[in-house]
N, C-alpha and C. Protein backbone atom coordinates (compact mmCIF):
# COMPACT_ATOMS: atom_id res chain seq x y z
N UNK A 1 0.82 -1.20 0.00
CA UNK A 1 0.00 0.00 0.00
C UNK A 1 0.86 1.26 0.00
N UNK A 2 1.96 0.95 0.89
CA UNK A 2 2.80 2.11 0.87
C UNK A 2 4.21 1.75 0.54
N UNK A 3 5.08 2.41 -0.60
CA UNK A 3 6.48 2.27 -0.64
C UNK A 3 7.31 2.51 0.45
N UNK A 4 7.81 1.12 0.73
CA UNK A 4 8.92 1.40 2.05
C UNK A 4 9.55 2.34 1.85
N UNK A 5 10.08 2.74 1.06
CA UNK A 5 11.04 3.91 0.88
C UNK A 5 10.47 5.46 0.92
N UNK A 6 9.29 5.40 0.96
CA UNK A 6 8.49 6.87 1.02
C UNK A 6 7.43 6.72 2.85
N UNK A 7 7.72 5.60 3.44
CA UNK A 7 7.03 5.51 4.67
C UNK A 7 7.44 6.69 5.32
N UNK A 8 6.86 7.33 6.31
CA UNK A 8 7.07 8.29 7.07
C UNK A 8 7.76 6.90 8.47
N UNK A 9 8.75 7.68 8.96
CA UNK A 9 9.51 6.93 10.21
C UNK A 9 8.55 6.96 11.58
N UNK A 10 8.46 8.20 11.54
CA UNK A 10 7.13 8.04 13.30
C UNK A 10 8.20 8.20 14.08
N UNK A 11 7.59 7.43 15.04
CA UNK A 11 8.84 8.13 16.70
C UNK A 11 8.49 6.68 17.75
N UNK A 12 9.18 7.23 18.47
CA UNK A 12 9.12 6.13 19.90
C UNK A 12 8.16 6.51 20.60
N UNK A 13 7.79 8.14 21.03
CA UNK A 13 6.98 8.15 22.30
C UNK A 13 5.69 8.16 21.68
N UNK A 14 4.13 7.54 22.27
CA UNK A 14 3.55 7.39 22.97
C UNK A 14 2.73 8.51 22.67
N UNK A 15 1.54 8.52 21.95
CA UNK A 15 0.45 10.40 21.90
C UNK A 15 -0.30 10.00 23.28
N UNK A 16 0.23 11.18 23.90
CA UNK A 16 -0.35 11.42 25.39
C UNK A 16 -2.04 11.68 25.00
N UNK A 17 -2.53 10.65 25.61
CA UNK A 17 -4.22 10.71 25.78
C UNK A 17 -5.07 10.77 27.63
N UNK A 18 -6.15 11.32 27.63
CA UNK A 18 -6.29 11.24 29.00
C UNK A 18 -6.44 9.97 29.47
N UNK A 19 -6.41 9.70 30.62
CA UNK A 19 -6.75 8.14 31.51
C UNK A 19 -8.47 7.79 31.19
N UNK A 20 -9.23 8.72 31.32
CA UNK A 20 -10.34 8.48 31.44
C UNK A 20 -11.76 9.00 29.76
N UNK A 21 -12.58 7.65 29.88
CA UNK A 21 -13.64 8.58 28.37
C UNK A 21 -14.52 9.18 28.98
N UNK A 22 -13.91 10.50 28.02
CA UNK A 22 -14.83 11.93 27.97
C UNK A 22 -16.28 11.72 28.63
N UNK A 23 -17.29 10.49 27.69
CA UNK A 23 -18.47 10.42 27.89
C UNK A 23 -18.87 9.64 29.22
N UNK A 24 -18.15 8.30 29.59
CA UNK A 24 -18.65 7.95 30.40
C UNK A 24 -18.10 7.35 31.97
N UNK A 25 -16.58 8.29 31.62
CA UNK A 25 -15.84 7.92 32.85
C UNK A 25 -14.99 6.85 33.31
N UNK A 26 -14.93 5.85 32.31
CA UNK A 26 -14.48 4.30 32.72
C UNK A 26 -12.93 4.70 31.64
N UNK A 27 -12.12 3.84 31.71
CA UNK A 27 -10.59 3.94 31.48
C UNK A 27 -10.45 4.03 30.59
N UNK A 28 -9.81 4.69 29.40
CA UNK A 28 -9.23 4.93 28.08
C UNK A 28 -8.27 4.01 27.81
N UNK A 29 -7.25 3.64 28.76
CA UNK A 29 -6.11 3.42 28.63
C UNK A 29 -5.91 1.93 29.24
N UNK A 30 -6.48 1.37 30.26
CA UNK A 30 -6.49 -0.05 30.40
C UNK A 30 -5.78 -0.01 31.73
N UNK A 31 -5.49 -0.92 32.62
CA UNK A 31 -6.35 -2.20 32.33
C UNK A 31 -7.78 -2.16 32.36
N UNK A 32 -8.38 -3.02 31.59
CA UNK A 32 -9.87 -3.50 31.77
C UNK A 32 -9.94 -4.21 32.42
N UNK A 33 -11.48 -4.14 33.63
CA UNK A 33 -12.06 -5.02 33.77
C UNK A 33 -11.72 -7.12 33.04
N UNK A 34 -11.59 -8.16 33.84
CA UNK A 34 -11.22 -9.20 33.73
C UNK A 34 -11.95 -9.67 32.43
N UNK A 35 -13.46 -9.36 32.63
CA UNK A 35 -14.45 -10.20 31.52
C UNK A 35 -15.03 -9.31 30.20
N UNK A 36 -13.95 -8.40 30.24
CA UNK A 36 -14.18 -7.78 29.18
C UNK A 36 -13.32 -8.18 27.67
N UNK A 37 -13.64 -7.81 26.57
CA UNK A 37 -13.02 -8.13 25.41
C UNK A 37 -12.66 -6.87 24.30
N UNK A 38 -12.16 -6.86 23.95
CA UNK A 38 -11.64 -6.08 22.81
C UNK A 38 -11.98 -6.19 20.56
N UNK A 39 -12.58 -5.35 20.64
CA UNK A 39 -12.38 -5.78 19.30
C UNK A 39 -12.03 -4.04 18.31
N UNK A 40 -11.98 -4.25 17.30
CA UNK A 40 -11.73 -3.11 16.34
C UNK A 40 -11.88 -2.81 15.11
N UNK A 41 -12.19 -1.79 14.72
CA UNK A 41 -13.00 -1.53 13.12
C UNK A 41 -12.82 -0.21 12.81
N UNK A 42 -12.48 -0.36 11.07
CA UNK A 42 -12.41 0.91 10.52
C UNK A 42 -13.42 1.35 9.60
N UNK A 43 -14.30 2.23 9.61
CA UNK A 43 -15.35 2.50 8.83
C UNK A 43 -15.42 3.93 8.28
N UNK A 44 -14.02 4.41 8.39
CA UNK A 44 -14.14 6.04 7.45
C UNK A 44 -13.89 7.09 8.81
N UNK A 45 -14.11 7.94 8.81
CA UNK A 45 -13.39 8.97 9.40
C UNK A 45 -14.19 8.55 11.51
N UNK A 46 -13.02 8.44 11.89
CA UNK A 46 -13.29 7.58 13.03
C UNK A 46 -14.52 8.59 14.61
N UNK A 47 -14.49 9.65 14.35
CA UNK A 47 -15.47 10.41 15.22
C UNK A 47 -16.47 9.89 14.88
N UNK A 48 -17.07 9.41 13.78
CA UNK A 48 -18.69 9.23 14.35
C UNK A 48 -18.78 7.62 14.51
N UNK A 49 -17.80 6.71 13.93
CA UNK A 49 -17.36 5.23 14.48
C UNK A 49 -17.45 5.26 16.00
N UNK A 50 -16.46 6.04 16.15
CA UNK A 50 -16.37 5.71 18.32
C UNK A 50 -17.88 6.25 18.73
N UNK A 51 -18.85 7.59 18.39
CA UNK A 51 -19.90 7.58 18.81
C UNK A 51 -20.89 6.22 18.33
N UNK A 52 -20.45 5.84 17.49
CA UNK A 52 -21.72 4.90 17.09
C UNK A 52 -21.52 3.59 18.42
N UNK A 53 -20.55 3.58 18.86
CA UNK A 53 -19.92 2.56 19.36
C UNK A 53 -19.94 2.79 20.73
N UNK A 54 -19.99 3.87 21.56
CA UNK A 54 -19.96 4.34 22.78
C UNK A 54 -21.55 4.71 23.03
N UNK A 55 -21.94 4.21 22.00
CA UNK A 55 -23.58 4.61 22.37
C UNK A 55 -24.23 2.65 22.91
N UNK A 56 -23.80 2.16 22.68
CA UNK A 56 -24.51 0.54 22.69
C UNK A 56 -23.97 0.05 23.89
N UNK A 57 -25.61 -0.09 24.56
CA UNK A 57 -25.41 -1.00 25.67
C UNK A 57 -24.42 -1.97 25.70
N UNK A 58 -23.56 -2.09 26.91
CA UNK A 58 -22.34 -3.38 26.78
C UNK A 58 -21.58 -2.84 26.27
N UNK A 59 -21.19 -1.65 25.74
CA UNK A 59 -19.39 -0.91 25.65
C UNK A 59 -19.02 -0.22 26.88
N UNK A 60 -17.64 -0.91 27.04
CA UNK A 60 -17.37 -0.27 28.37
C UNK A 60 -16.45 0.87 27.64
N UNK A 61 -15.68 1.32 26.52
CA UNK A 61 -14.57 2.39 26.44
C UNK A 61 -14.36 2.01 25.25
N UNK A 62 -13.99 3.35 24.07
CA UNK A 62 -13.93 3.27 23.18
C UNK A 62 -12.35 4.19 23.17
N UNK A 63 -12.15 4.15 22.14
CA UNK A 63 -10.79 5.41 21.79
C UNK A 63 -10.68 4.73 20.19
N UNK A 64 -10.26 6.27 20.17
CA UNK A 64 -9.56 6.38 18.05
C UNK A 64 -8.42 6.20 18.00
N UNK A 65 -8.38 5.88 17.26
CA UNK A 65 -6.99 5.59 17.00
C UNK A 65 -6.19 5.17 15.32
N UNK A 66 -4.99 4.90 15.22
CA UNK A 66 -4.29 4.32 13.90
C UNK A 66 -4.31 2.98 13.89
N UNK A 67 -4.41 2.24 13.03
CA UNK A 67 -3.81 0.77 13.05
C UNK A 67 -3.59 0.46 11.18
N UNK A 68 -3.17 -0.89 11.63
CA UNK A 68 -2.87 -1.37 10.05
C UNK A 68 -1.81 -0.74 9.12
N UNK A 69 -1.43 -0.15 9.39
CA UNK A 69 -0.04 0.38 9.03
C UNK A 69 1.19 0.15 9.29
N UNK A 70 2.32 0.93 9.11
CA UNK A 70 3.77 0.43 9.28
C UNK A 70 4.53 1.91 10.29
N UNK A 71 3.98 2.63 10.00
CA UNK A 71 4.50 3.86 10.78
C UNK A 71 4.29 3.95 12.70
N UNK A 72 5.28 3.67 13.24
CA UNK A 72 5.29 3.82 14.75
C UNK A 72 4.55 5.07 15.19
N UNK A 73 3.30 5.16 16.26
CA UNK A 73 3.07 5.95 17.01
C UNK A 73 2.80 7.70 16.43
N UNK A 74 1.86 7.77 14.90
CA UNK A 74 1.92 8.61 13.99
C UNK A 74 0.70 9.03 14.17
N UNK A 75 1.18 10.82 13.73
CA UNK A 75 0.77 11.81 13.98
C UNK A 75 -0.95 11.83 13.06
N UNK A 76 -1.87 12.85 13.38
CA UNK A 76 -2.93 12.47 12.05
C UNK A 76 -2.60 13.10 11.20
N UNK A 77 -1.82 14.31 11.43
CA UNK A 77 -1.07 15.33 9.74
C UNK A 77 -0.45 14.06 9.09
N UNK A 78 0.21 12.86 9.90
CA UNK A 78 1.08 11.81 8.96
C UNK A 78 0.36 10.73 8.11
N UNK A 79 -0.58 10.41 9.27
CA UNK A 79 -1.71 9.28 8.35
C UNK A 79 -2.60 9.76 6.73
N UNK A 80 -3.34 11.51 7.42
CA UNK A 80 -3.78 11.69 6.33
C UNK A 80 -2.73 11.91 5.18
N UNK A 81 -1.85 11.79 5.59
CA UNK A 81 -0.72 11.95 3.97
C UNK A 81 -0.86 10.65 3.36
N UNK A 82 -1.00 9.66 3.72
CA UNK A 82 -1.31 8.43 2.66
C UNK A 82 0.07 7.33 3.33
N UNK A 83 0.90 8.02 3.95
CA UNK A 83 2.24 7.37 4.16
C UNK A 83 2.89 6.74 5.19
N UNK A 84 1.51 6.44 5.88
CA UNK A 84 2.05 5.67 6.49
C UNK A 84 1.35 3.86 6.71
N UNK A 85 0.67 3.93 5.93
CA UNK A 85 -0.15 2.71 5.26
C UNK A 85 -1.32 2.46 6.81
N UNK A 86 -1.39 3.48 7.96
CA UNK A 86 -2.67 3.28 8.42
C UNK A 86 -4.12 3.42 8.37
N UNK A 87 -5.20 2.98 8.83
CA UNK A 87 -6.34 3.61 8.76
C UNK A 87 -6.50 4.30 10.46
N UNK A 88 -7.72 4.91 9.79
CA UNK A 88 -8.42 5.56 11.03
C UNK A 88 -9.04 4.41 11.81
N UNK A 89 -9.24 4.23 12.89
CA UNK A 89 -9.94 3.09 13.67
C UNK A 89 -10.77 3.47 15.04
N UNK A 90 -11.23 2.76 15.53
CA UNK A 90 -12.03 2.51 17.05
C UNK A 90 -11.78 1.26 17.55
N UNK A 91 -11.31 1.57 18.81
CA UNK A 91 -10.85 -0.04 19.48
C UNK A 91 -12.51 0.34 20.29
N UNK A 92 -13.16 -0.92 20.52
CA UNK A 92 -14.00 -1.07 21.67
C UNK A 92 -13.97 -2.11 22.36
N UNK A 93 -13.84 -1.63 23.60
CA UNK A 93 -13.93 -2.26 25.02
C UNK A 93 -15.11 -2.82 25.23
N UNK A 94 -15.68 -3.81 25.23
CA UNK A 94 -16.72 -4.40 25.43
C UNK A 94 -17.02 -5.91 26.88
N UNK A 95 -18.57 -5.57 27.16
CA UNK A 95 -19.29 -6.86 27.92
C UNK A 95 -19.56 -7.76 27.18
N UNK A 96 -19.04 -8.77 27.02
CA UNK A 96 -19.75 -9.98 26.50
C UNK A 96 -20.96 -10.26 26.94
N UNK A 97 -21.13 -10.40 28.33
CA UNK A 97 -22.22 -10.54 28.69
C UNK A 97 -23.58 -9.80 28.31
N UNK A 98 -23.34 -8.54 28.06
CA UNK A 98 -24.09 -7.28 27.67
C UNK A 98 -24.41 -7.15 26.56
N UNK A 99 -23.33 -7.11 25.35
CA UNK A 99 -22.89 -6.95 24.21
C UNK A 99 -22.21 -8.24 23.40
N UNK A 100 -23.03 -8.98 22.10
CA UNK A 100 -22.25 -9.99 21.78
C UNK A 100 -21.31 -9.23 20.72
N UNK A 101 -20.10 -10.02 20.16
CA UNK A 101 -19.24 -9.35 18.93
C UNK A 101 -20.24 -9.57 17.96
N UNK A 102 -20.90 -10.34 17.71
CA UNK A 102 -22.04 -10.45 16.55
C UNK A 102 -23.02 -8.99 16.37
N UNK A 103 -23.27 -8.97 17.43
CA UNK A 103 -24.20 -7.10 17.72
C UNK A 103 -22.99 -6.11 17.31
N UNK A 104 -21.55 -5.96 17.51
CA UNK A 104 -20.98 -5.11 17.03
C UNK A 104 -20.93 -5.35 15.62
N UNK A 105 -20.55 -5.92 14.60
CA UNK A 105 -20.40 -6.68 13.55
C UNK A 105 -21.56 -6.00 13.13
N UNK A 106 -22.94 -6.30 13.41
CA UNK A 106 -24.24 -5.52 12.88
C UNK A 106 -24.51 -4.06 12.61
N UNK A 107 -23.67 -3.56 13.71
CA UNK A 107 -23.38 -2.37 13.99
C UNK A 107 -22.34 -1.53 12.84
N UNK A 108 -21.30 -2.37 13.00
CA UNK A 108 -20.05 -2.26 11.46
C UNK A 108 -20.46 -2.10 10.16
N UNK A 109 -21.50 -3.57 10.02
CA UNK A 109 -22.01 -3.70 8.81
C UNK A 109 -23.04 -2.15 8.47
N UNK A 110 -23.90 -2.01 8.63
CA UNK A 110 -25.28 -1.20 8.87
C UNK A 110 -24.32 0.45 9.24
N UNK A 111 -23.44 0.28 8.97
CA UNK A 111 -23.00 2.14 10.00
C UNK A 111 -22.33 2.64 9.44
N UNK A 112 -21.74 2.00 7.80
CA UNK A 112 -20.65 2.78 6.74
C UNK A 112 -21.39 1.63 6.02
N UNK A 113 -20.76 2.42 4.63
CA UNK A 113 -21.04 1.58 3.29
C UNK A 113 -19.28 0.92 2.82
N UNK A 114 -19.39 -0.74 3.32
CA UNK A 114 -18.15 -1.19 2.91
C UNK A 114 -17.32 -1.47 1.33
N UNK A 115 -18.70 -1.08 0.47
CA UNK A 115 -18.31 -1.05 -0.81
C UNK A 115 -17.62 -0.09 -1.49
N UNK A 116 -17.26 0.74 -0.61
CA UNK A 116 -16.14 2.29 -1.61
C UNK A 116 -15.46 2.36 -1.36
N UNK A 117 -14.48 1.16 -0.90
CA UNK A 117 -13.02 1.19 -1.31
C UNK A 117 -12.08 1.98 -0.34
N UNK A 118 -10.98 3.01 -0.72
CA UNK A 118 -10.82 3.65 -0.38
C UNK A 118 -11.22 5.01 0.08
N UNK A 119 -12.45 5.10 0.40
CA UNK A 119 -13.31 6.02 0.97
C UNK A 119 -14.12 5.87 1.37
N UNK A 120 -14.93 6.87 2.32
CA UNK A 120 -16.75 6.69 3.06
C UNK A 120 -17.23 8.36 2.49
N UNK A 121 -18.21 8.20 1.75
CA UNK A 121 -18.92 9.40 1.48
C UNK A 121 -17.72 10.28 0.37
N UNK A 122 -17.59 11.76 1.02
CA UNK A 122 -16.48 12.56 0.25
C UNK A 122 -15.24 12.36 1.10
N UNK A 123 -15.24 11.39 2.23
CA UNK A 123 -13.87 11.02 2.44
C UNK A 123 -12.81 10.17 1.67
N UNK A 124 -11.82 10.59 1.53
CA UNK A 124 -11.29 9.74 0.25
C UNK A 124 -9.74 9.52 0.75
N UNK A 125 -9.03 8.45 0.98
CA UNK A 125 -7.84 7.97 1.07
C UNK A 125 -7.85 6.63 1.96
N UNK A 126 -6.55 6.09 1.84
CA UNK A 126 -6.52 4.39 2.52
C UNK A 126 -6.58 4.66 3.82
N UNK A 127 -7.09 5.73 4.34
CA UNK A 127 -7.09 6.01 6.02
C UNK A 127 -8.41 5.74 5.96
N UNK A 128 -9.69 6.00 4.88
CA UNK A 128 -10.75 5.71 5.50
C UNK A 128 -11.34 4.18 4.93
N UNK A 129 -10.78 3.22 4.92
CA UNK A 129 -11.19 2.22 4.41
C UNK A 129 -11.54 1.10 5.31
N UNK A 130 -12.39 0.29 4.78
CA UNK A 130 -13.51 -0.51 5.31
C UNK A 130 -12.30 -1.57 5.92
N UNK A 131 -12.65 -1.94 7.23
CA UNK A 131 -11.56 -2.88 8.12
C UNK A 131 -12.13 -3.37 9.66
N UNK A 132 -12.11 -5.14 9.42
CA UNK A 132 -11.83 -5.56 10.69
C UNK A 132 -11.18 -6.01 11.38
N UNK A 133 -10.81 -5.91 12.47
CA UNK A 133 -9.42 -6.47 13.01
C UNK A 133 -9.76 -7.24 14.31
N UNK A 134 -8.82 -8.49 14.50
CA UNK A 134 -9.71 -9.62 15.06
C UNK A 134 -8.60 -9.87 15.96
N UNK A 135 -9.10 -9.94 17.06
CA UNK A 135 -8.53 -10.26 17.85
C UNK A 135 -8.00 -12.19 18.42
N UNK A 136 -9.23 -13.04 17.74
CA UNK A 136 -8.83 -14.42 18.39
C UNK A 136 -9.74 -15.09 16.93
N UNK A 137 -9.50 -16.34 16.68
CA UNK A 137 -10.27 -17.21 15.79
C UNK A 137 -11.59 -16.96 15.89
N UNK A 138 -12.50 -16.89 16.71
CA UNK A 138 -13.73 -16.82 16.92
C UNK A 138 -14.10 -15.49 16.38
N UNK A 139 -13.32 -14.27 16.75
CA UNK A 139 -13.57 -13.19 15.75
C UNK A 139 -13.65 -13.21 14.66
N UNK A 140 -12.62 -14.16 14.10
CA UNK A 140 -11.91 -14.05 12.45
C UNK A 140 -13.41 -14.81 11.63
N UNK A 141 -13.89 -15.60 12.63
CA UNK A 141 -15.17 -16.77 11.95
C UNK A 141 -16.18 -15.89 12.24
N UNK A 142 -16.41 -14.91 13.32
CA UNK A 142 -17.72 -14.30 12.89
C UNK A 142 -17.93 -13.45 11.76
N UNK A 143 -16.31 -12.77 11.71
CA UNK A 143 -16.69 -11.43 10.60
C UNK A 143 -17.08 -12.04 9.60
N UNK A 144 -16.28 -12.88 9.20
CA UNK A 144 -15.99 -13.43 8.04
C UNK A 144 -17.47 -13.62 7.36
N UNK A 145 -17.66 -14.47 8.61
CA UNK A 145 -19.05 -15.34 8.35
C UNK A 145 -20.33 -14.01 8.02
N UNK A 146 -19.95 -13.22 8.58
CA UNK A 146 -21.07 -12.01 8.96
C UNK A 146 -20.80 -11.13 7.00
N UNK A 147 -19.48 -10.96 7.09
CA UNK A 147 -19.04 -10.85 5.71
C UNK A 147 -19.99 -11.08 4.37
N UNK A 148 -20.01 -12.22 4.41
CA UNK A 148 -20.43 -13.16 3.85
C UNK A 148 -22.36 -13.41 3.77
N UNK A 149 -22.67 -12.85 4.90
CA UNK A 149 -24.28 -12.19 5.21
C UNK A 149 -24.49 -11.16 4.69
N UNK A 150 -24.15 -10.81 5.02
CA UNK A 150 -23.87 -9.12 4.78
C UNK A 150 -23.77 -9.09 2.73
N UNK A 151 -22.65 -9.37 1.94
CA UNK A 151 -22.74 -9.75 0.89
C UNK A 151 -23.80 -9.96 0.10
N UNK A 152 -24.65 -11.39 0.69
CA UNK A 152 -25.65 -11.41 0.00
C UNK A 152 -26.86 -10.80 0.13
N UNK A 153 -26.54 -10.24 1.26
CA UNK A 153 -28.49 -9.09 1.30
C UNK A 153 -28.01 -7.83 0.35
N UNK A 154 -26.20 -7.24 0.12
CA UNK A 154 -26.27 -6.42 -0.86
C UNK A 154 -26.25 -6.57 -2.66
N UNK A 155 -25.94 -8.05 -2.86
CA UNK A 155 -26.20 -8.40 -3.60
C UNK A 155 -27.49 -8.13 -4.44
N UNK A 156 -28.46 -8.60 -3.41
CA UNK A 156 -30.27 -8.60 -3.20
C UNK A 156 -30.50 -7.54 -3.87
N UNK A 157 -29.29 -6.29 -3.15
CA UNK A 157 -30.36 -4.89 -3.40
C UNK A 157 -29.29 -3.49 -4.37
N UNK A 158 -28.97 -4.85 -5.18
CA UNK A 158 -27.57 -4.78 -6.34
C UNK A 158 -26.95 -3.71 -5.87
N UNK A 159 -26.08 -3.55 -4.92
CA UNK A 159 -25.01 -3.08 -4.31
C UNK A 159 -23.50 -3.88 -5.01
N UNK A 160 -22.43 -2.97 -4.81
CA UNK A 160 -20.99 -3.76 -5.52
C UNK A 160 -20.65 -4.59 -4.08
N UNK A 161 -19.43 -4.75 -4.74
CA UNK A 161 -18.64 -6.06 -4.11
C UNK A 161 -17.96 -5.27 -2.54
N UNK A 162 -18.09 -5.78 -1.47
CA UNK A 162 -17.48 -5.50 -0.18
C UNK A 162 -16.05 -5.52 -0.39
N UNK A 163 -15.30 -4.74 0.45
CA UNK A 163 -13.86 -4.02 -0.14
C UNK A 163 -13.28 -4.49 1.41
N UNK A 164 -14.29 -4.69 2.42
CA UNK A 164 -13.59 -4.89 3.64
C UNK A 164 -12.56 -6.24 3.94
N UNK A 165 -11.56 -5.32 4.61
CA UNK A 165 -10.28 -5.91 4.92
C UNK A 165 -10.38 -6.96 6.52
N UNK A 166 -10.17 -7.85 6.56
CA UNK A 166 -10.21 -8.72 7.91
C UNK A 166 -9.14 -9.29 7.84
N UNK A 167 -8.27 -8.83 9.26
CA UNK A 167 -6.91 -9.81 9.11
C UNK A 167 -6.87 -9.45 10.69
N UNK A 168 -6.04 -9.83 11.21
CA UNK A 168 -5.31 -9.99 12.74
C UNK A 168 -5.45 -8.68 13.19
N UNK A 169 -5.79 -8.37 14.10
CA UNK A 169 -5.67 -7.00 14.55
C UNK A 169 -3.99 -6.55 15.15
N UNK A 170 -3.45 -5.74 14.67
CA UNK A 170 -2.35 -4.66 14.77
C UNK A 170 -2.29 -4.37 15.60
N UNK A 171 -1.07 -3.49 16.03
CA UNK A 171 -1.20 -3.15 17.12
C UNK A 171 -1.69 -1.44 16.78
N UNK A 172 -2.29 -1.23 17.80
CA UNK A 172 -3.10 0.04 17.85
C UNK A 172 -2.93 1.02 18.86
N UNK A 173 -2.61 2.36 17.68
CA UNK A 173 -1.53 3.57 18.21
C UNK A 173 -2.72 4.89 18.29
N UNK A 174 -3.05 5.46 19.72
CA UNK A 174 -3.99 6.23 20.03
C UNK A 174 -4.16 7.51 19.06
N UNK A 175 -5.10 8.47 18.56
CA UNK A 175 -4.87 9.56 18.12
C UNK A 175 -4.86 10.51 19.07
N UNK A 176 -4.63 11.53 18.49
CA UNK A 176 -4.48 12.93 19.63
C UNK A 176 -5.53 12.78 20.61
N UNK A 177 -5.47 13.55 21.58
CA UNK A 177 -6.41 13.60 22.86
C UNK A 177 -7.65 14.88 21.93
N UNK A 178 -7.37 15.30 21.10
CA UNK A 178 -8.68 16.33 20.43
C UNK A 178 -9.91 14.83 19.85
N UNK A 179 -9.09 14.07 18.92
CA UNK A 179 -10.00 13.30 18.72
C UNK A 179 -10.56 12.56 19.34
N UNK A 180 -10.22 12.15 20.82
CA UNK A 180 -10.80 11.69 21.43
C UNK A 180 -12.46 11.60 21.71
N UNK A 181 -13.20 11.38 21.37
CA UNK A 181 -14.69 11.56 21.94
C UNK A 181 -15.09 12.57 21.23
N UNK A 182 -14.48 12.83 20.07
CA UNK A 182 -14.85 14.10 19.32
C UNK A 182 -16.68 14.84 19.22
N UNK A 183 -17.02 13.59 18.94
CA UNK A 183 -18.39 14.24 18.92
C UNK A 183 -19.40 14.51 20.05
N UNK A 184 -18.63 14.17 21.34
CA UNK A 184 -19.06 14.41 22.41
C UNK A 184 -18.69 16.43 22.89
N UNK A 185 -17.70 15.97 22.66
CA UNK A 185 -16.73 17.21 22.65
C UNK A 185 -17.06 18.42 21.81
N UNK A 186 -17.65 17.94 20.70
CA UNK A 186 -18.02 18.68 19.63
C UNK A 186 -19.37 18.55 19.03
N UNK A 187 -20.35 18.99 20.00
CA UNK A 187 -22.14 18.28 19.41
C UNK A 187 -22.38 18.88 17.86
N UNK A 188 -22.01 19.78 17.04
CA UNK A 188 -21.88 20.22 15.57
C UNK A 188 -20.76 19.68 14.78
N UNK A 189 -20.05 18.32 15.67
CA UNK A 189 -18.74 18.33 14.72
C UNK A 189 -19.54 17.41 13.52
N UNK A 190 -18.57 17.40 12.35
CA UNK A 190 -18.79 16.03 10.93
C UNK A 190 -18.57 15.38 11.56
N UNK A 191 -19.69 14.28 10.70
CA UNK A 191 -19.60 12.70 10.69
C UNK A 191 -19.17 12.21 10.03
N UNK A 192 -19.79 12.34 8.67
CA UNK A 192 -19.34 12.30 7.61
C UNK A 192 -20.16 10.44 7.53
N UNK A 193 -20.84 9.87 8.05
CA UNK A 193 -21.02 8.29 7.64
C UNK A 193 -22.45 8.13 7.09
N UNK A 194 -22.24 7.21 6.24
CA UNK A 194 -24.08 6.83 5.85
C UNK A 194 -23.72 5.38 5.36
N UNK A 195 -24.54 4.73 5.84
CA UNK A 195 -24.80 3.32 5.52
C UNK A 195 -25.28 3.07 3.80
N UNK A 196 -25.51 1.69 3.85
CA UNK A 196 -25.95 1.67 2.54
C UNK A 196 -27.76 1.78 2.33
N UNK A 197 -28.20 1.38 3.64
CA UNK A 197 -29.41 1.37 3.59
C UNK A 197 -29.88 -0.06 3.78
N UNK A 198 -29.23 -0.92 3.84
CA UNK A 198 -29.21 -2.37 3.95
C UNK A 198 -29.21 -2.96 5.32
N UNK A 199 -30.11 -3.26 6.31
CA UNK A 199 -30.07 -3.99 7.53
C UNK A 199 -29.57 -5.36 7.30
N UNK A 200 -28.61 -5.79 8.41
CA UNK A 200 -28.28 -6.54 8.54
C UNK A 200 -29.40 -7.73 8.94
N UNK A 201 -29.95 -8.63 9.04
CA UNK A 201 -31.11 -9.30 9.41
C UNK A 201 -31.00 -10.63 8.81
């Protein structure tokens, strides 16, 4: 995606984020809770992802962030340059008990349109592209499988071919403390997301 030789290098330290989310008080930064789980998704410009995601019963903590790329601990002036082969993302902290990964997955599917590639709406570059990142086998078999659902109801309603990426989840490098909770922070900020119109079901 990106020429090694044009990668941006990044740095060693660490984008200082607060301890705690904006919206609902529980940890940004970890540890979690014992029976909690982790999963992560990229669906286009990540402020209205983490709200969609910090709104559903059974998320304990969300944060934005980079992943899928090659660039250490990078800036968002660096990502949106194209060069450092990350996307925009949302890690969520989740209850199993509360929240199954199948209900997030529904949520993924139904909350961006995974068919445009390198973009969502008039967002346009490999930062906003359709991505899941899986934390254990059982993840890798739901998306997949959900993938694959998902597919044929857009098929149904002659939609193109799904562009979304599923591979191992990365390791995942926080964005600035502005993006944090952005749309909490910001009740007029862009969203910028629209589904296809297609329920998952």
């Amino acid at each position: 995606m990106v020429d090694s030789e044009k990668t941006l290098p990044g740095r060693d330290e660490v984008m200082p984020v607060p301890t705690q989310h904006f919206v609902n008080g529980n940890s940004l930064l970890g540890p979690f809770p014992a029976e909690m789980q982790t999963a992560m998704f990229g669906m286009g410009c990540f402020w209205g992802v983490e709200k969609l995601f910090w709104q559903q019963d059974g998320v304990y903590s969300t944060a934005a962030g980079y992943a899928a790329g090659v660039t250490p601990n990078p800036s968002y002036q660096e990502v949106c340059s194209g060069l450092t082969g990350h996307n925009e993302v949302v890690r969520v902290v989740f209850d199993p008990e509360k929240i199954s990964y199948q209900k997030l997955l529904e949520c993924f599917w139904e909350g961006h349109d995974p068919t445009q590639g390198n973009r969502q709406g008039n967002d346009r570059g490999t930062q906003y592209r359709s991505g899941i990142y899986v934390y254990d086998e059982s993840q890798r078999q739901a998306a997949e499988s959900s993938c694959e659902q998902y597919q044929a109801l857009l098929n149904k309603a002659g939609h193109e071919k799904i562009t979304t990426e599923i591979i191992k989840a990365p390791e995942f490098y926080f964005a600035e403390d502005y993006h944090q909770q952005y749309l909490a922070k910001n009740l007029n900020g862009y969203c910028g997301h629209g589904g296809t119109g297609v329920e998952f079901s």
